[in-house]
C-alpha atoms as a PDB file:
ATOM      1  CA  UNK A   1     -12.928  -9.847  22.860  1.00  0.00           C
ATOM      2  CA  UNK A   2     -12.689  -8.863  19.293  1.00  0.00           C
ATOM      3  CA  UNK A   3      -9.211  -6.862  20.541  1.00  0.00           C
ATOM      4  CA  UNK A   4      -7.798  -9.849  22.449  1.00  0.00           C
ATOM      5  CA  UNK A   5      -8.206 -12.441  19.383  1.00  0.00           C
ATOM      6  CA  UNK A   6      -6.836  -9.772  17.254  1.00  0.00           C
ATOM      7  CA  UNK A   7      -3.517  -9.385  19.420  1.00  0.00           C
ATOM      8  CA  UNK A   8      -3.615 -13.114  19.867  1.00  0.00           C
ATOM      9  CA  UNK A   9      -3.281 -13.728  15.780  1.00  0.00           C
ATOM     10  CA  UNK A  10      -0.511 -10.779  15.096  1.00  0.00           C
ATOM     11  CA  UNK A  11       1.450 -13.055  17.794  1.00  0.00           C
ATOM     12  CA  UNK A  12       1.208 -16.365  16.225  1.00  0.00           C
ATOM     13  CA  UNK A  13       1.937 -14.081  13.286  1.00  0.00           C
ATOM     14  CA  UNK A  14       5.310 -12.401  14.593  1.00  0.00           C
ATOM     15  CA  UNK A  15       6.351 -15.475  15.843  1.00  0.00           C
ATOM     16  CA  UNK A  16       6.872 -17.733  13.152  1.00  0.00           C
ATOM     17  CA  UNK A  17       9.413 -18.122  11.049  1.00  0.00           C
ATOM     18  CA  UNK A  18      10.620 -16.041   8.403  1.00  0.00           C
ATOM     19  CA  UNK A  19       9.928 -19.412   5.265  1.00  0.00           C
ATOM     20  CA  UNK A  20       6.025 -18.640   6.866  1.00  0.00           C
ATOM     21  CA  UNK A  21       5.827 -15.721   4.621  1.00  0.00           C
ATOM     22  CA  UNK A  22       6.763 -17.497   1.805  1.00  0.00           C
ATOM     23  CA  UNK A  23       3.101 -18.356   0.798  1.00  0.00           C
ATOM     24  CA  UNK A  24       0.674 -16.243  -0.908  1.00  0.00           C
ATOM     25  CA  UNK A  25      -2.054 -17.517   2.397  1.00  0.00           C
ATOM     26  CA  UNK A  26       0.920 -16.080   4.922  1.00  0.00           C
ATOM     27  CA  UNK A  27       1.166 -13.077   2.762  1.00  0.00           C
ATOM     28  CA  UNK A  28      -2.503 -11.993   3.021  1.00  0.00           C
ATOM     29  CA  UNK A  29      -2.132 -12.540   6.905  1.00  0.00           C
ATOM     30  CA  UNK A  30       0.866 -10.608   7.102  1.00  0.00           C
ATOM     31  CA  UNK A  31      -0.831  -7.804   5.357  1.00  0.00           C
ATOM     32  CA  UNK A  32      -4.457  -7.876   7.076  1.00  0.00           C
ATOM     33  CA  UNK A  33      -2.376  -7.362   9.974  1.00  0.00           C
ATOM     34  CA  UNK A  34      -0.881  -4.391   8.528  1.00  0.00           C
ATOM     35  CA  UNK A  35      -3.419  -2.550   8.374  1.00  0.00           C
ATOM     36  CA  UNK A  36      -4.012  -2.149  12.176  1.00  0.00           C
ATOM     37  CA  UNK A  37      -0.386  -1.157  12.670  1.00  0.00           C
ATOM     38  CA  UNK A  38       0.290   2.500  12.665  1.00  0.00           C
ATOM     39  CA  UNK A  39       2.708   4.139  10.525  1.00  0.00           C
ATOM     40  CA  UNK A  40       4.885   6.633  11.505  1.00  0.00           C
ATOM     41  CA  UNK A  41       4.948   8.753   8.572  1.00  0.00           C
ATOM     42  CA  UNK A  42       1.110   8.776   7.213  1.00  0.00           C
ATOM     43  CA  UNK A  43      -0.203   9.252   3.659  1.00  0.00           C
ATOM     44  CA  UNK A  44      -2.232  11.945   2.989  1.00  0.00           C
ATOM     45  CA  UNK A  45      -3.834  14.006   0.555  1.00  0.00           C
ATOM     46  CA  UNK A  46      -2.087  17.561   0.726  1.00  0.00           C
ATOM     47  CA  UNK A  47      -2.246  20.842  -1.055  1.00  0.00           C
ATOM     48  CA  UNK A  48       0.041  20.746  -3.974  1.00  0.00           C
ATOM     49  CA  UNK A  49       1.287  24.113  -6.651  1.00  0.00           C
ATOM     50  CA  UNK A  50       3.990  22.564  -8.008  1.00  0.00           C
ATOM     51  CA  UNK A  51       5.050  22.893 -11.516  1.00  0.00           C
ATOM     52  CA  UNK A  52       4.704  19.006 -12.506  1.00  0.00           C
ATOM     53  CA  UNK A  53       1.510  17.370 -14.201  1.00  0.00           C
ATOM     54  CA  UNK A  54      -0.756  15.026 -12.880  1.00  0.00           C
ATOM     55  CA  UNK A  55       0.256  11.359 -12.569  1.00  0.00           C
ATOM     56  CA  UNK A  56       3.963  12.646 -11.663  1.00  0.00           C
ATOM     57  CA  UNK A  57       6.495  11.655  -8.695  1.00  0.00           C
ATOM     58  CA  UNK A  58       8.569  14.352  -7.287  1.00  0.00           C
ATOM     59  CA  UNK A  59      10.632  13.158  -4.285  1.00  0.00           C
ATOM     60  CA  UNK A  60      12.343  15.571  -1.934  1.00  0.00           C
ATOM     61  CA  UNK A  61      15.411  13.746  -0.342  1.00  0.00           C
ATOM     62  CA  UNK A  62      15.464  16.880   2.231  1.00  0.00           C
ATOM     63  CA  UNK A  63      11.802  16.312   3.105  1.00  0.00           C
ATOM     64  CA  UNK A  64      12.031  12.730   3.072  1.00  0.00           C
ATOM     65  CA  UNK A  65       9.095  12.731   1.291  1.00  0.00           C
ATOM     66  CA  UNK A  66       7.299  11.536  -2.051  1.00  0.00           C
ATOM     67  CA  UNK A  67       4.465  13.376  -3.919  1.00  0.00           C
ATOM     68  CA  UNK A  68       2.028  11.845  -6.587  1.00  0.00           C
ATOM     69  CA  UNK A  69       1.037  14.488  -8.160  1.00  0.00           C
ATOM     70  CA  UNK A  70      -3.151  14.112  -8.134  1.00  0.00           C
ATOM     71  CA  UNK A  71      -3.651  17.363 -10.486  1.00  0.00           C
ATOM     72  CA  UNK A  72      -6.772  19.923  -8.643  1.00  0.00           C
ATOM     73  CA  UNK A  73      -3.792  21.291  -6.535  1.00  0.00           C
ATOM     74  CA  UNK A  74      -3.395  18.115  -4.522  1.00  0.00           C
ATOM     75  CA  UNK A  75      -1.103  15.418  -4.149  1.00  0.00           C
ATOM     76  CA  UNK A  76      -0.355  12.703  -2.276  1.00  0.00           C
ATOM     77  CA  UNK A  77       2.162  12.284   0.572  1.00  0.00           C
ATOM     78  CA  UNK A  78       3.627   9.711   1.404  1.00  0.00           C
ATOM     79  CA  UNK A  79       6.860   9.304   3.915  1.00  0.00           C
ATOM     80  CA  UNK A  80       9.969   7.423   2.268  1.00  0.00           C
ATOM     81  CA  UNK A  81      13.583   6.658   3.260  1.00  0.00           C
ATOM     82  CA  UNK A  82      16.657   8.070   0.632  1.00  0.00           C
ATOM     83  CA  UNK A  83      19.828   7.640   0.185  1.00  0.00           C
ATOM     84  CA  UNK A  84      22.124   8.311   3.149  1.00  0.00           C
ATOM     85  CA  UNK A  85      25.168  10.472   2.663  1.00  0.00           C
ATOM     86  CA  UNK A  86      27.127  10.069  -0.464  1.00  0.00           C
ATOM     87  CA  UNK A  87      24.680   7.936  -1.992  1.00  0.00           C
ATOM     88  CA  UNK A  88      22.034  10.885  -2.151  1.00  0.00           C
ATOM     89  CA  UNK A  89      21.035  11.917  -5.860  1.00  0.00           C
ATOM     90  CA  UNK A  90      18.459  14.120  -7.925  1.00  0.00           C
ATOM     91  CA  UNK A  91      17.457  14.350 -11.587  1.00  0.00           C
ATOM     92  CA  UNK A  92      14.306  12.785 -13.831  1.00  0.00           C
ATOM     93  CA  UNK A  93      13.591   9.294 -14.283  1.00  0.00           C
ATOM     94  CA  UNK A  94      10.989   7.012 -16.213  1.00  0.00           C
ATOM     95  CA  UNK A  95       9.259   4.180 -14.581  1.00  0.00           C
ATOM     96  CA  UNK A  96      11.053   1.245 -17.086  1.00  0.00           C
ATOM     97  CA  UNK A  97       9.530  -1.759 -15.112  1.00  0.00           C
ATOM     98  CA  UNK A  98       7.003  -2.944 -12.291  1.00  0.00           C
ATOM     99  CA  UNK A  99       7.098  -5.815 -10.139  1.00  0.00           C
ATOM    100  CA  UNK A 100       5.293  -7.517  -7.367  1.00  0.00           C
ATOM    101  CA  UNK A 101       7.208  -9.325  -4.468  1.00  0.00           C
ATOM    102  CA  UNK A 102      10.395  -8.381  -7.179  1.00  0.00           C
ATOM    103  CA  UNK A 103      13.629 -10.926  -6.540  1.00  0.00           C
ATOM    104  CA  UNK A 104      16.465  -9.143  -5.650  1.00  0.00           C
ATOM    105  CA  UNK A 105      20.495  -9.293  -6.916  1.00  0.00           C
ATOM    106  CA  UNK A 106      22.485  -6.726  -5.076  1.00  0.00           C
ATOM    107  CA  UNK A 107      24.603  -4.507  -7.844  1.00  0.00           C
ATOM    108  CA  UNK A 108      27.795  -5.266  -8.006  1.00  0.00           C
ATOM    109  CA  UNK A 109      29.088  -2.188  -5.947  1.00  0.00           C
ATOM    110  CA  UNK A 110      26.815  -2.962  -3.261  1.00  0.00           C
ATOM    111  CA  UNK A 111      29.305  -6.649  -3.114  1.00  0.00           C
ATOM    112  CA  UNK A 112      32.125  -4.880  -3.071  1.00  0.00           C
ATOM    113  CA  UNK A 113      30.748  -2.592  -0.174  1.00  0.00           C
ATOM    114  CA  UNK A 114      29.269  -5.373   1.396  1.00  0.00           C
ATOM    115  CA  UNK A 115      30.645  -8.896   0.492  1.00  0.00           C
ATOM    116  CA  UNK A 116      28.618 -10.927   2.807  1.00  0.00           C
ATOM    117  CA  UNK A 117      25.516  -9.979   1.082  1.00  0.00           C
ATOM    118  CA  UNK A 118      23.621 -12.962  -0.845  1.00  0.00           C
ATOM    119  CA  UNK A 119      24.126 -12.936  -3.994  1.00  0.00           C
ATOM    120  CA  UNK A 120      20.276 -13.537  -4.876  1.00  0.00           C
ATOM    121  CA  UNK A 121      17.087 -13.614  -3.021  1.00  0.00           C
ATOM    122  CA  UNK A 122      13.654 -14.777  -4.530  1.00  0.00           C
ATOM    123  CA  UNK A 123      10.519 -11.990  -3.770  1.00  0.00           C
ATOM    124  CA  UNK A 124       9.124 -12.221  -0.343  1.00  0.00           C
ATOM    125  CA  UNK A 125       8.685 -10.859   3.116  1.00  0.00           C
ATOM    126  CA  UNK A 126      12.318 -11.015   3.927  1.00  0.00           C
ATOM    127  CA  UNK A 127      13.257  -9.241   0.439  1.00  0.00           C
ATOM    128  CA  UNK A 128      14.829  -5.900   1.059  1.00  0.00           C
ATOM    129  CA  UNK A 129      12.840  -5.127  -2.242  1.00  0.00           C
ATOM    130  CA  UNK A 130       9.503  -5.415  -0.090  1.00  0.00           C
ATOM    131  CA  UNK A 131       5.891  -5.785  -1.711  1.00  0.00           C
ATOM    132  CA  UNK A 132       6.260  -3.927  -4.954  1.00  0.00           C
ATOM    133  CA  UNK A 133       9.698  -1.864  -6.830  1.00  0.00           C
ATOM    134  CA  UNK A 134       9.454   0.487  -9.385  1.00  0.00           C
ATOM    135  CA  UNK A 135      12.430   0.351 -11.618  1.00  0.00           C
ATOM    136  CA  UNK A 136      13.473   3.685 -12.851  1.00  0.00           C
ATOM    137  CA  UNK A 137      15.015   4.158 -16.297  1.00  0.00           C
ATOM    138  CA  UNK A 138      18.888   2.240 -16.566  1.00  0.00           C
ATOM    139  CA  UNK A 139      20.002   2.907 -13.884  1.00  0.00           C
ATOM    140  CA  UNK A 140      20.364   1.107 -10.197  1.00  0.00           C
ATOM    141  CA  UNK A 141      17.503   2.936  -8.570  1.00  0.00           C
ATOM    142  CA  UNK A 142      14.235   1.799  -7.448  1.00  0.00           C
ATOM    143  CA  UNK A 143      11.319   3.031  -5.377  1.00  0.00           C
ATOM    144  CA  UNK A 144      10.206  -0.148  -3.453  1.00  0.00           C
ATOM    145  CA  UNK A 145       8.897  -1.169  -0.103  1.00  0.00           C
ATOM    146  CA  UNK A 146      11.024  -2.331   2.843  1.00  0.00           C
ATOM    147  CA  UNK A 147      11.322  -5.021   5.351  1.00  0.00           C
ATOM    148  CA  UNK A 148      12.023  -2.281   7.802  1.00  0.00           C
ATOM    149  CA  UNK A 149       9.523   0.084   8.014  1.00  0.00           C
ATOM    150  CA  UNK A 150      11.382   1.741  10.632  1.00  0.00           C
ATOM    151  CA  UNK A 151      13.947   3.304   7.950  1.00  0.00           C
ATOM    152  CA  UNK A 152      11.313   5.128   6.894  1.00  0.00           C
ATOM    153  CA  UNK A 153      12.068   9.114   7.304  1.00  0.00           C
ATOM    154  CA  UNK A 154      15.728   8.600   7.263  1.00  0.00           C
ATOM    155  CA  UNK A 155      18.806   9.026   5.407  1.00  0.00           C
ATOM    156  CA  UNK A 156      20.221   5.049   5.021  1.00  0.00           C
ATOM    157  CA  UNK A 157      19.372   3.195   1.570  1.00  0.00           C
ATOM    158  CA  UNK A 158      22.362   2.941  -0.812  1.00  0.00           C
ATOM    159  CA  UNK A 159      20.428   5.617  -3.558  1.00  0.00           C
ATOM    160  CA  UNK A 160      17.042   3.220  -3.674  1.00  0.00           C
ATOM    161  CA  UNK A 161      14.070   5.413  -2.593  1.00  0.00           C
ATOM    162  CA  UNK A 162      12.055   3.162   0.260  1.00  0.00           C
ATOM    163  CA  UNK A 163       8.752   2.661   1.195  1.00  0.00           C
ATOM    164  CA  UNK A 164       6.488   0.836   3.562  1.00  0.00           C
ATOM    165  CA  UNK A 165       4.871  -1.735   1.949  1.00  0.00           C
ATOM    166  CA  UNK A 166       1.630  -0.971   2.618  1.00  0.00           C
ATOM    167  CA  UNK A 167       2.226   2.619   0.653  1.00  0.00           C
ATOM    168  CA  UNK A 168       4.193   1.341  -2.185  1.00  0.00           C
ATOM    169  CA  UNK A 169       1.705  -0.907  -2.767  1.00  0.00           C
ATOM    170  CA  UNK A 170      -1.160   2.448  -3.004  1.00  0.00           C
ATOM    171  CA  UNK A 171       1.493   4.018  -5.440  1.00  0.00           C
ATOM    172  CA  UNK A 172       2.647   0.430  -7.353  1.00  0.00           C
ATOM    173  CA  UNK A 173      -1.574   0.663  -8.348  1.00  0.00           C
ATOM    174  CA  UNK A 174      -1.527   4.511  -8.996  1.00  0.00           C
ATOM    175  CA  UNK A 175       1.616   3.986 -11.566  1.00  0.00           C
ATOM    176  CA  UNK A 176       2.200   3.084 -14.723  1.00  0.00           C
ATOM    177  CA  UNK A 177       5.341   2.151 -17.300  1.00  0.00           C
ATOM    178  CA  UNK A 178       6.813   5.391 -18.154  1.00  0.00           C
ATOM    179  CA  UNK A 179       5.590   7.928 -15.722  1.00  0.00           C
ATOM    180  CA  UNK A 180       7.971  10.584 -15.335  1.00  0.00           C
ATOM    181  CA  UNK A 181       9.957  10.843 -11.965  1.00  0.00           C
ATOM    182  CA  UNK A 182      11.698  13.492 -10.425  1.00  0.00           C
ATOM    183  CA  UNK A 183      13.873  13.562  -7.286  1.00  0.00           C
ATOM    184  CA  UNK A 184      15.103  16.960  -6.143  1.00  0.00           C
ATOM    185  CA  UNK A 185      17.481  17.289  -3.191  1.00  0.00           C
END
């Protein structure tokens, strides 16, 4: 029974328009649901020998994954999508800036690649920014969560390092301004 009204609320859920999600009530529901979804890359607490200190993100494009580095000689895993080819990069980076449901402006050469773009789009479920972005340093980049959890694993973001929103939000609370980040190919 418990199953049935459970299916019966994720449908009312997925079927309603996009503006539903644009309360902090729809929100919540969007995100209880969540939780009995499966993802298809799962966090988890691995082994880690690494050279970085504790409280540090090391991303491996190659892997596809992202590492908080726990200290003990563990980390965490978590599955993310990079940049697809040509838009790939590595080097360090400081978390500048954290936001929650951030609004998003596409750069300027994202327009020119893609003019029919909006030019502006206020924080929300719809928000290619997701739940929660993590600026890093002056540049474009950002580890955030996604509308499309399905990118997650793959090569197809224009440089931004992507999440499901249900992990970025685990890391977003893990993080603070100015820990160190490091993306190796």
């Amino acid at each position: 029974m418990l199953r049935a009204i459970i299916l019966f609320v994720a449908a009312l859920a997925l079927s309603a328009p996009a503006y539903a999600y644009d309360n902090a009530v729809s929100r919540g529901l969007a995100d209880f649901l969540n939780i009995f979804s499966e993802q298809a890359i799962p966090r988890q607490i691995v082994p880690w020998r690494g050279q970085y200190a504790p409280g540090t993100i090391v991303i491996s494009t190659s892997q596809r994954r992202l590492f908080y580095v726990l200290g003990n000689g563990q980390a965490i895993r978590y599955g993310v999508g990079v940049g697809r080819q040509g838009f790939s990069w590595s080097g360090t980076k400081i978390v500048t800036r954290k936001r929650e449901w951030p609004d998003w402006r596409p750069p300027a050469q994202m327009l020119k690649r893609r003019p029919d773009l909006p030019r502006y789009m206020p924080g929300g479920i719809d928000n290619p920014l997701g739940a929660r972005a993590l600026y890093l340093g002056s540049s474009l980049y950002r580890i955030h969560g996604s509308n499309e959890p399905n990118t997650i694993g793959a090569a197809v973001s224009s440089g931004c390092i992507r999440m499901t929103n249900r992990d970025v939000v685990d890391l977003y609370d893990r993080v603070m301004t100015g820990t160190k980040v490091v993306v190796l190919r």
